[in-house]
N, C-alpha and C. Protein backbone atom coordinates (compact mmCIF):
# COMPACT_ATOMS: atom_id res chain seq x y z
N UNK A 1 -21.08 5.42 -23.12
CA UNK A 1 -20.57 6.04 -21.91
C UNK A 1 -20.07 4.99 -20.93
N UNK A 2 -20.87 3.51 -20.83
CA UNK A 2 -20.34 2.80 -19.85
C UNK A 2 -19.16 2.33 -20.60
N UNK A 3 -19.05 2.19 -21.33
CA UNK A 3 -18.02 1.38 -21.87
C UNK A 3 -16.95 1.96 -21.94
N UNK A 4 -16.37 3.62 -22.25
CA UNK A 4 -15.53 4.70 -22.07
C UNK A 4 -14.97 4.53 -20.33
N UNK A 5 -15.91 4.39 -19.62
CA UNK A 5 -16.12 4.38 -17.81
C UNK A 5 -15.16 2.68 -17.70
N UNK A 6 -15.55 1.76 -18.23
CA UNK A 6 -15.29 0.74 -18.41
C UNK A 6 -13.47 0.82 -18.94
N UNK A 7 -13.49 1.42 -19.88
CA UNK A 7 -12.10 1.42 -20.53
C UNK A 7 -10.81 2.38 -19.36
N UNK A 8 -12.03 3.17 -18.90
CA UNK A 8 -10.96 4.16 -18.06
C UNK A 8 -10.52 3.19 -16.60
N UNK A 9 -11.47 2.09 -16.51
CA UNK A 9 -11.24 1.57 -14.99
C UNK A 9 -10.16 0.64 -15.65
N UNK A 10 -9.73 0.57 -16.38
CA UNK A 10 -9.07 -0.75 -17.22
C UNK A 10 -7.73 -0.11 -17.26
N UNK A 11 -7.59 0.95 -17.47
CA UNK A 11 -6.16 2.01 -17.52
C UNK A 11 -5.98 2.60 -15.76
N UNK A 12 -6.81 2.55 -15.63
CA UNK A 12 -6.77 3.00 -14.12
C UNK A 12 -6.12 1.64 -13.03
N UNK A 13 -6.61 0.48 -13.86
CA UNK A 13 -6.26 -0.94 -13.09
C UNK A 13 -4.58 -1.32 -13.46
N UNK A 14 -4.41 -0.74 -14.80
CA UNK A 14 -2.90 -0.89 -15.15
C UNK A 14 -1.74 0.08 -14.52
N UNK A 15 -2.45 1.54 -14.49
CA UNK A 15 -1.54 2.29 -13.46
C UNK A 15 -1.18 1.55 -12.28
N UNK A 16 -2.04 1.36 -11.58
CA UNK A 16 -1.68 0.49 -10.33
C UNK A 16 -1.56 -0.54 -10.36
N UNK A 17 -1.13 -1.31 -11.01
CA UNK A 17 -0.30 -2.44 -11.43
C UNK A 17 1.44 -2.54 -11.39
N UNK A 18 1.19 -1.33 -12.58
CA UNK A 18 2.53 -0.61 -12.79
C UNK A 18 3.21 -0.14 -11.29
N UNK A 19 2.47 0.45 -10.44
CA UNK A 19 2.82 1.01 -9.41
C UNK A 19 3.63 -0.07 -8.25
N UNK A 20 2.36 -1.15 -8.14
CA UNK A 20 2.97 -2.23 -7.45
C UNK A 20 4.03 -3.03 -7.61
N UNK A 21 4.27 -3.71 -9.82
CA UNK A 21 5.24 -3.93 -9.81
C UNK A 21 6.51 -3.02 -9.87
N UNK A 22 6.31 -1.77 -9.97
CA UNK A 22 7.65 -0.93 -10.09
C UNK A 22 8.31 -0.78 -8.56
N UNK A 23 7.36 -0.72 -7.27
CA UNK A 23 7.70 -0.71 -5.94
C UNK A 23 8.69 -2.11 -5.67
N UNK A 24 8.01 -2.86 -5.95
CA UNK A 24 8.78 -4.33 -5.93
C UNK A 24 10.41 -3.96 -6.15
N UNK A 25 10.42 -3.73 -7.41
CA UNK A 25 12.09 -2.94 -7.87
C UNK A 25 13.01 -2.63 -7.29
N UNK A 26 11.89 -1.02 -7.38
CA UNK A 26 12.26 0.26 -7.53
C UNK A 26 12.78 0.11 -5.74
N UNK A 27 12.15 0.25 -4.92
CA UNK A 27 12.36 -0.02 -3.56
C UNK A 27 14.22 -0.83 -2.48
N UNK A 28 14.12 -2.03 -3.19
CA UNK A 28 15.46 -2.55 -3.19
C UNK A 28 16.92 -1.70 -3.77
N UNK A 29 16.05 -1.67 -5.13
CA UNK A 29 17.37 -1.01 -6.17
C UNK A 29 18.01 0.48 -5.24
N UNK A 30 16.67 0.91 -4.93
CA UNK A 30 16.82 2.45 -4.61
C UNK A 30 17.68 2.58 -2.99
N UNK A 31 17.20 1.65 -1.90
CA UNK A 31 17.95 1.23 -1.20
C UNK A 31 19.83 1.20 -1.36
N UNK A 32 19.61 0.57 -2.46
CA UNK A 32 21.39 0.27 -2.76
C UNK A 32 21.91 1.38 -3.59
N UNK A 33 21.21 2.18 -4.32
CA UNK A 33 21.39 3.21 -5.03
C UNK A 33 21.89 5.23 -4.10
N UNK A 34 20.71 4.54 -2.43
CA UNK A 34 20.55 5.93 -1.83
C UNK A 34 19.53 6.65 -2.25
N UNK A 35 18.56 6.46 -3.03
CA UNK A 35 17.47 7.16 -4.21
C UNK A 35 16.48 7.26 -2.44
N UNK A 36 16.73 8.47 -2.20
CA UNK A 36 15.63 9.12 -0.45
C UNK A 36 13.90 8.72 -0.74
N UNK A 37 13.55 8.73 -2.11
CA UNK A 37 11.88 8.77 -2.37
C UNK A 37 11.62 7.40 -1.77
N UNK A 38 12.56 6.11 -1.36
CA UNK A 38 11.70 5.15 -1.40
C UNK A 38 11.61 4.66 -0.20
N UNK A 39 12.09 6.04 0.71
CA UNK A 39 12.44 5.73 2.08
C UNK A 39 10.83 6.33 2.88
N UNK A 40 9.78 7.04 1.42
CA UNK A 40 8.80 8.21 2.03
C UNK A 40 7.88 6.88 2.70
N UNK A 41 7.60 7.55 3.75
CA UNK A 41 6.46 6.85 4.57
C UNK A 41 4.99 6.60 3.62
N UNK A 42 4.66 7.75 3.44
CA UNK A 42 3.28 7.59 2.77
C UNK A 42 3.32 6.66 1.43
N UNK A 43 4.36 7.07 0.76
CA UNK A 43 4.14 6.22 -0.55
C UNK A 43 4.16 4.37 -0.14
N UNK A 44 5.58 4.15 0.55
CA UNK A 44 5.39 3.08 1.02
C UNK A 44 4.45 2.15 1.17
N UNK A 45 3.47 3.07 2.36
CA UNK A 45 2.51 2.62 3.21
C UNK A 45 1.16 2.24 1.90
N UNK A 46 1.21 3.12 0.74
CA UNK A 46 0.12 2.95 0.08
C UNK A 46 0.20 1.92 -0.42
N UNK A 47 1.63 1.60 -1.34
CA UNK A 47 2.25 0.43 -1.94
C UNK A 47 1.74 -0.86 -1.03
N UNK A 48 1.82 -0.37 0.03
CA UNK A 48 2.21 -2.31 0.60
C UNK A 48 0.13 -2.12 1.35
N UNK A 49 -0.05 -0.78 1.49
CA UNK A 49 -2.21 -1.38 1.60
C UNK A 49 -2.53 -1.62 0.29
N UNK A 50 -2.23 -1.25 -0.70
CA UNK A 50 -2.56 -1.88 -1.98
C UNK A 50 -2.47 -3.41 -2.34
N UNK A 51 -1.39 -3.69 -2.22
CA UNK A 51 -1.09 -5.31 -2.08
C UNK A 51 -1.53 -6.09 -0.90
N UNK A 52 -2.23 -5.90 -0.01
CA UNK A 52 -3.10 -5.83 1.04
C UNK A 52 -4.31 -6.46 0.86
N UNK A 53 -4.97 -5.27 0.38
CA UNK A 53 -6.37 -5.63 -0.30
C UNK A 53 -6.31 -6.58 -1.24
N UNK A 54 -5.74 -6.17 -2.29
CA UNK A 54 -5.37 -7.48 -3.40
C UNK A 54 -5.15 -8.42 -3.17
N UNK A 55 -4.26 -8.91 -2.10
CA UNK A 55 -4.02 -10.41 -1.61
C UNK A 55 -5.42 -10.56 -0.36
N UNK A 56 -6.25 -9.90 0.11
CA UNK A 56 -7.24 -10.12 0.76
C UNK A 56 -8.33 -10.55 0.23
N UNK A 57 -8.81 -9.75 -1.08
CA UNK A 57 -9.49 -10.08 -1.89
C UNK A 57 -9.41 -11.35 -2.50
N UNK A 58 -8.03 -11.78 -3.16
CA UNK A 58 -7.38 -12.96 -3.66
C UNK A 58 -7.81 -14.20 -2.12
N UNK A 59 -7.47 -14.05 -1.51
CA UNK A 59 -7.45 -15.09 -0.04
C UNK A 59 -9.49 -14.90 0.20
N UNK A 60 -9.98 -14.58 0.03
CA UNK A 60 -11.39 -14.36 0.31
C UNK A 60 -11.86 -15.20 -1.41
N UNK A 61 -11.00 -15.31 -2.28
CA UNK A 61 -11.99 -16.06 -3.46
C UNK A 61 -12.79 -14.92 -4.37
N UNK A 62 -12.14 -13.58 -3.72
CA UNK A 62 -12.77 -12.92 -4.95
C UNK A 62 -11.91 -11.47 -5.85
N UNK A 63 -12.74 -11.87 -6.76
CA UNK A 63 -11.78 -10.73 -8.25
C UNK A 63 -11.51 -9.54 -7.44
N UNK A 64 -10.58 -8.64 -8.02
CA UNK A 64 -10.19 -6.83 -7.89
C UNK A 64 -11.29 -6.48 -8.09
N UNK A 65 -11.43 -5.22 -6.92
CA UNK A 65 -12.92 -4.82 -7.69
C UNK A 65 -12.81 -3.88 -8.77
N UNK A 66 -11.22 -3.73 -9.27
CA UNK A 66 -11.52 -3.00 -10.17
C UNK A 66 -11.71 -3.96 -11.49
N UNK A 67 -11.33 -4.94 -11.73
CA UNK A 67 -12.14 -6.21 -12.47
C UNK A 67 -13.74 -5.87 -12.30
N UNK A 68 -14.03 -6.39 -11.27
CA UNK A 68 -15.43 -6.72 -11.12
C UNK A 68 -16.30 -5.45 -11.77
N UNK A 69 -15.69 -4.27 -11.23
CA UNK A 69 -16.47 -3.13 -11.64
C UNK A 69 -16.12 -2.81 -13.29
N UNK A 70 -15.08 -2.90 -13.94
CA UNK A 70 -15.07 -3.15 -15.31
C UNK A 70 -15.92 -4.32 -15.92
N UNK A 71 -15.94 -5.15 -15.41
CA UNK A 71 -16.58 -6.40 -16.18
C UNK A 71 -18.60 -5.41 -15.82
N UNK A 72 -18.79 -4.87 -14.83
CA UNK A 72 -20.18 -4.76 -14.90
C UNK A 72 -20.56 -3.62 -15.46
N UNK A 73 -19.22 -2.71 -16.19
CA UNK A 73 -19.94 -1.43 -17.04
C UNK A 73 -19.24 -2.00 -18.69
N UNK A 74 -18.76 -2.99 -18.86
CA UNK A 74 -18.56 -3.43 -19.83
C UNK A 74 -19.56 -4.54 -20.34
N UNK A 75 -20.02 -4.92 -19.58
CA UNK A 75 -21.04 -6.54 -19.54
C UNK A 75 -19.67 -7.43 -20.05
N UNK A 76 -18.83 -7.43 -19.60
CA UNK A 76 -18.18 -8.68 -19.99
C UNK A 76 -17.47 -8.81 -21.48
N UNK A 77 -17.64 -7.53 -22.39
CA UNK A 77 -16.87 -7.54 -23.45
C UNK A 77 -15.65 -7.15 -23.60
N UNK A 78 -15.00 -7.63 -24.63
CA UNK A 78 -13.50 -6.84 -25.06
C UNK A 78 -13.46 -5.78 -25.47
N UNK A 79 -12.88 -4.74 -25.14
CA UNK A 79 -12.50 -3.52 -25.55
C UNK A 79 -12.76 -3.65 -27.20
N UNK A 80 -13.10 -2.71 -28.16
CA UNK A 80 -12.83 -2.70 -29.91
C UNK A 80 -11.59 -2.19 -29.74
N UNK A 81 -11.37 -1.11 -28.64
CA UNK A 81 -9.71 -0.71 -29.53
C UNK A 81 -8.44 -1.51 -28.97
N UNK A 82 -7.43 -1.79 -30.00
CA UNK A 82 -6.61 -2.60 -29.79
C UNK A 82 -5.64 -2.11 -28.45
N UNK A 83 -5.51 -1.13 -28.28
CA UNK A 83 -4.83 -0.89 -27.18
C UNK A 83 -5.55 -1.44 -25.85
N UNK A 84 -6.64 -1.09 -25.78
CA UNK A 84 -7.58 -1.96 -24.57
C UNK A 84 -7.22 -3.44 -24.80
N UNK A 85 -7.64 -3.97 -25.90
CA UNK A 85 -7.40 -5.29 -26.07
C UNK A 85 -6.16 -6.02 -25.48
N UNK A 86 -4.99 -5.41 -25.65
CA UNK A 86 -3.48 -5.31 -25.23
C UNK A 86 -4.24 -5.32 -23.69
N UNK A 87 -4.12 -4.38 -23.32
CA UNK A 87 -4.67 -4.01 -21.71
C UNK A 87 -4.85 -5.12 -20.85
N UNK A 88 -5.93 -5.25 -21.58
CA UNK A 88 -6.97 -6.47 -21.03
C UNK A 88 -6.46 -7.60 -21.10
N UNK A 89 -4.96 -7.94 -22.40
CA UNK A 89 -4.93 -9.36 -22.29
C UNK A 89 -4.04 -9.51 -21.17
N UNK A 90 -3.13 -8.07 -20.47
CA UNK A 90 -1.78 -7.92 -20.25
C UNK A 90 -2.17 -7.94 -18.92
N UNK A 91 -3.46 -7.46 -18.09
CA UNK A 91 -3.97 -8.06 -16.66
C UNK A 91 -4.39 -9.01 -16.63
N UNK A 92 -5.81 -9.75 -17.32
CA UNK A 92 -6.45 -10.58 -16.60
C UNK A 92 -6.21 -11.71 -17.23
N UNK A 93 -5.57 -12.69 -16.00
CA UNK A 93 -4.72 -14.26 -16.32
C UNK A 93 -6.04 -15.13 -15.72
N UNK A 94 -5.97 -16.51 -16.89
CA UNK A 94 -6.66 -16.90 -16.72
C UNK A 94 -6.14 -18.39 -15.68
N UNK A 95 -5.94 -18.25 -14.73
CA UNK A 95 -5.68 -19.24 -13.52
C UNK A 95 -6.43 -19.01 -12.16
N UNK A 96 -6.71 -20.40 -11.94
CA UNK A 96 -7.64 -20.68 -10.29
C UNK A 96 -7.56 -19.00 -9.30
N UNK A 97 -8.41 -19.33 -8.73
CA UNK A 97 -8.25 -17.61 -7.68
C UNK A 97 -6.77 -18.44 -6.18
N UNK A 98 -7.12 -19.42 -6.26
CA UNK A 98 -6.22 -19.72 -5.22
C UNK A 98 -4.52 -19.45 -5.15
N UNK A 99 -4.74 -19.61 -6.73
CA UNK A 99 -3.15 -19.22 -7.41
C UNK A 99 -2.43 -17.91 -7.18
N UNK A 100 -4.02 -16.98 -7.86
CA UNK A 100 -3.16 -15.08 -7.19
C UNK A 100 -3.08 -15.10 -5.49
N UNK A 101 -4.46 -15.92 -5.02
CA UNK A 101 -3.95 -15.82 -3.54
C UNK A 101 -2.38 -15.71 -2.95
N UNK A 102 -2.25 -17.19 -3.15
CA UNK A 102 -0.80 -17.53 -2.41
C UNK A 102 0.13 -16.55 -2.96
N UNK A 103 0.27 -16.01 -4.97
CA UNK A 103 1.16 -15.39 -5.33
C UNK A 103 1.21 -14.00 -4.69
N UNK A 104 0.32 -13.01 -4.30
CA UNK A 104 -0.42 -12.24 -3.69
C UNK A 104 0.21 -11.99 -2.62
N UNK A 105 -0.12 -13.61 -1.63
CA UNK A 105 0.51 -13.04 -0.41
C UNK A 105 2.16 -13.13 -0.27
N UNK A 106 2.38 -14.22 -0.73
CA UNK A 106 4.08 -13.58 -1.10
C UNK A 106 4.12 -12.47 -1.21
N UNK A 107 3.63 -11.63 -2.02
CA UNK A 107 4.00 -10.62 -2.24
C UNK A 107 4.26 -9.58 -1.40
N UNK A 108 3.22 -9.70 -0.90
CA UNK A 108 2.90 -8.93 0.05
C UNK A 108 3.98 -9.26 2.03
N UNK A 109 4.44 -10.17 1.71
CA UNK A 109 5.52 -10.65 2.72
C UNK A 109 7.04 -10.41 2.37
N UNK A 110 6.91 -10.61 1.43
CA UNK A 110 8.18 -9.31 0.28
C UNK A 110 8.06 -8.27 0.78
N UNK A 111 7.08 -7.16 1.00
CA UNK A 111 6.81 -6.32 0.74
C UNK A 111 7.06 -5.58 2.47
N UNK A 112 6.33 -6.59 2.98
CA UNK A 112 6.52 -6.59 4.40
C UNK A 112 8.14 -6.55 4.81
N UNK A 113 8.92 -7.97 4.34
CA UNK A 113 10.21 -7.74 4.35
C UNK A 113 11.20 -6.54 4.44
N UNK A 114 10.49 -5.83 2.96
CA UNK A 114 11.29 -4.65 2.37
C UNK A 114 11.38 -3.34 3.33
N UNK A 115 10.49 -3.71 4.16
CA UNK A 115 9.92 -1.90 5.18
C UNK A 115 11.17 -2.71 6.83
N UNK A 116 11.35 -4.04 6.88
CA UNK A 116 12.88 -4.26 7.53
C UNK A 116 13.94 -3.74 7.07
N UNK A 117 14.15 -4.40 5.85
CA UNK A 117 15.59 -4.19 5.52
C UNK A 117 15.52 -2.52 4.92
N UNK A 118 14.41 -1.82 4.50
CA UNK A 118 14.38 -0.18 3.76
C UNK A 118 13.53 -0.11 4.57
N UNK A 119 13.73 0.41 5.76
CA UNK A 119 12.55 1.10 6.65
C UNK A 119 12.42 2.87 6.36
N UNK A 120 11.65 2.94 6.61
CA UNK A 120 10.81 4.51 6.11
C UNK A 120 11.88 5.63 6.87
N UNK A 121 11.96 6.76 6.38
CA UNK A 121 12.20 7.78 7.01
C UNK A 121 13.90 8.10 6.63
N UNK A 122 14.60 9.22 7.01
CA UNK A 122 15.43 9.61 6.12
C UNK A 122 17.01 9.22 7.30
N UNK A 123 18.09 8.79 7.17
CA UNK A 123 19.05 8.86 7.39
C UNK A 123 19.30 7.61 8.18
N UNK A 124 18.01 6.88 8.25
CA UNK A 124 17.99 5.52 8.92
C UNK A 124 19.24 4.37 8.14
N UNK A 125 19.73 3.86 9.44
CA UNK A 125 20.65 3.02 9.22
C UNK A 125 19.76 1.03 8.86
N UNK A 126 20.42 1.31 7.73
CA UNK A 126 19.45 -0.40 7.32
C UNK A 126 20.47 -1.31 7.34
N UNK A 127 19.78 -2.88 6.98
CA UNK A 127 20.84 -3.99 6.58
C UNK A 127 21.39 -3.56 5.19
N UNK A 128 20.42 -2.67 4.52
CA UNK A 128 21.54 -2.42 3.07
C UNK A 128 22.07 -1.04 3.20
N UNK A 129 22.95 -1.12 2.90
CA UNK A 129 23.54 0.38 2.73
C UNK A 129 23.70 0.90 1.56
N UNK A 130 23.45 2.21 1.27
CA UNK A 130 23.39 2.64 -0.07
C UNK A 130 24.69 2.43 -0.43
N UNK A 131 24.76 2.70 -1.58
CA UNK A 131 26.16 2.87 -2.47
C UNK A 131 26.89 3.84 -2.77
N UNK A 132 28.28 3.81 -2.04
CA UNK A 132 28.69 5.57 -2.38
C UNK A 132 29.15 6.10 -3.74
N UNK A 133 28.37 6.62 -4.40
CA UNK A 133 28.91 7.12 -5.63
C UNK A 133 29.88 8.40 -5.64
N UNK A 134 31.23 7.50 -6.08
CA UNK A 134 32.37 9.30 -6.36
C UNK A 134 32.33 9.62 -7.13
């Protein structure tokens, strides 16, 4: 059972992975595209407290807790099934904590950036302008 709990926090850690790097993107592209979803306040706002915590955590010297909390219903093993295995090799990098810090907070100053130039809300005039498609 812990280890099922364990595997689900491990897919649960890659969704939001996925989420963060697809915002990175998806956000700019959609800007120049006109695509209205990436203008929504709430999603935004979750995107960039997500990368928040993560680079807080990272700047404080310590793991995701969704790491931490996988590693303590797993005790520290590898998944048996190969798709976990994949998972697991495809998040957790093995470099200094100081490293995700700084990468982290870039990110997160990107991210900051992006709510300038794609600020929230619908018909707002930005530095990018969408693209008129005829």
């Amino acid at each position: 059972m812990r280890a099922a709990l364990g595997d689900a926090i491990l897919v649960l850690h890659f969704v939001i992975i996925i989420f963060n790097i697809g915002g990175l993107i998806v956000i700019p592209l959609g800007a120049v595209c006109g695509w209205r979803f990436v203008r929504i306040a709430w999603l935004r706002l979750l995107h960039l407290g997500i990368l928040v915590i993560v680079a807080g955590q990272a700047l404080l010297g310590r793991a995701c807790i969704l790491a931490i909390w996988q590693n303590e219903l797993t005790g520290n093993k590898a998944a048996p099934a190969p798709i976990f295995q994949w998972l697991d090799g495809l998040i957790y990098w093995n470099f200094p904590i100081w490293m995700f810090a700084i990468f982290y907070s870039l990110i997160v100053l990107y991210v900051v950036a992006l709510t300038v130039f794609v600020p929230f809300g619908r018909g707002v005039r930005t530095l990018v302008e969408p693209k008129n498609i005829s």
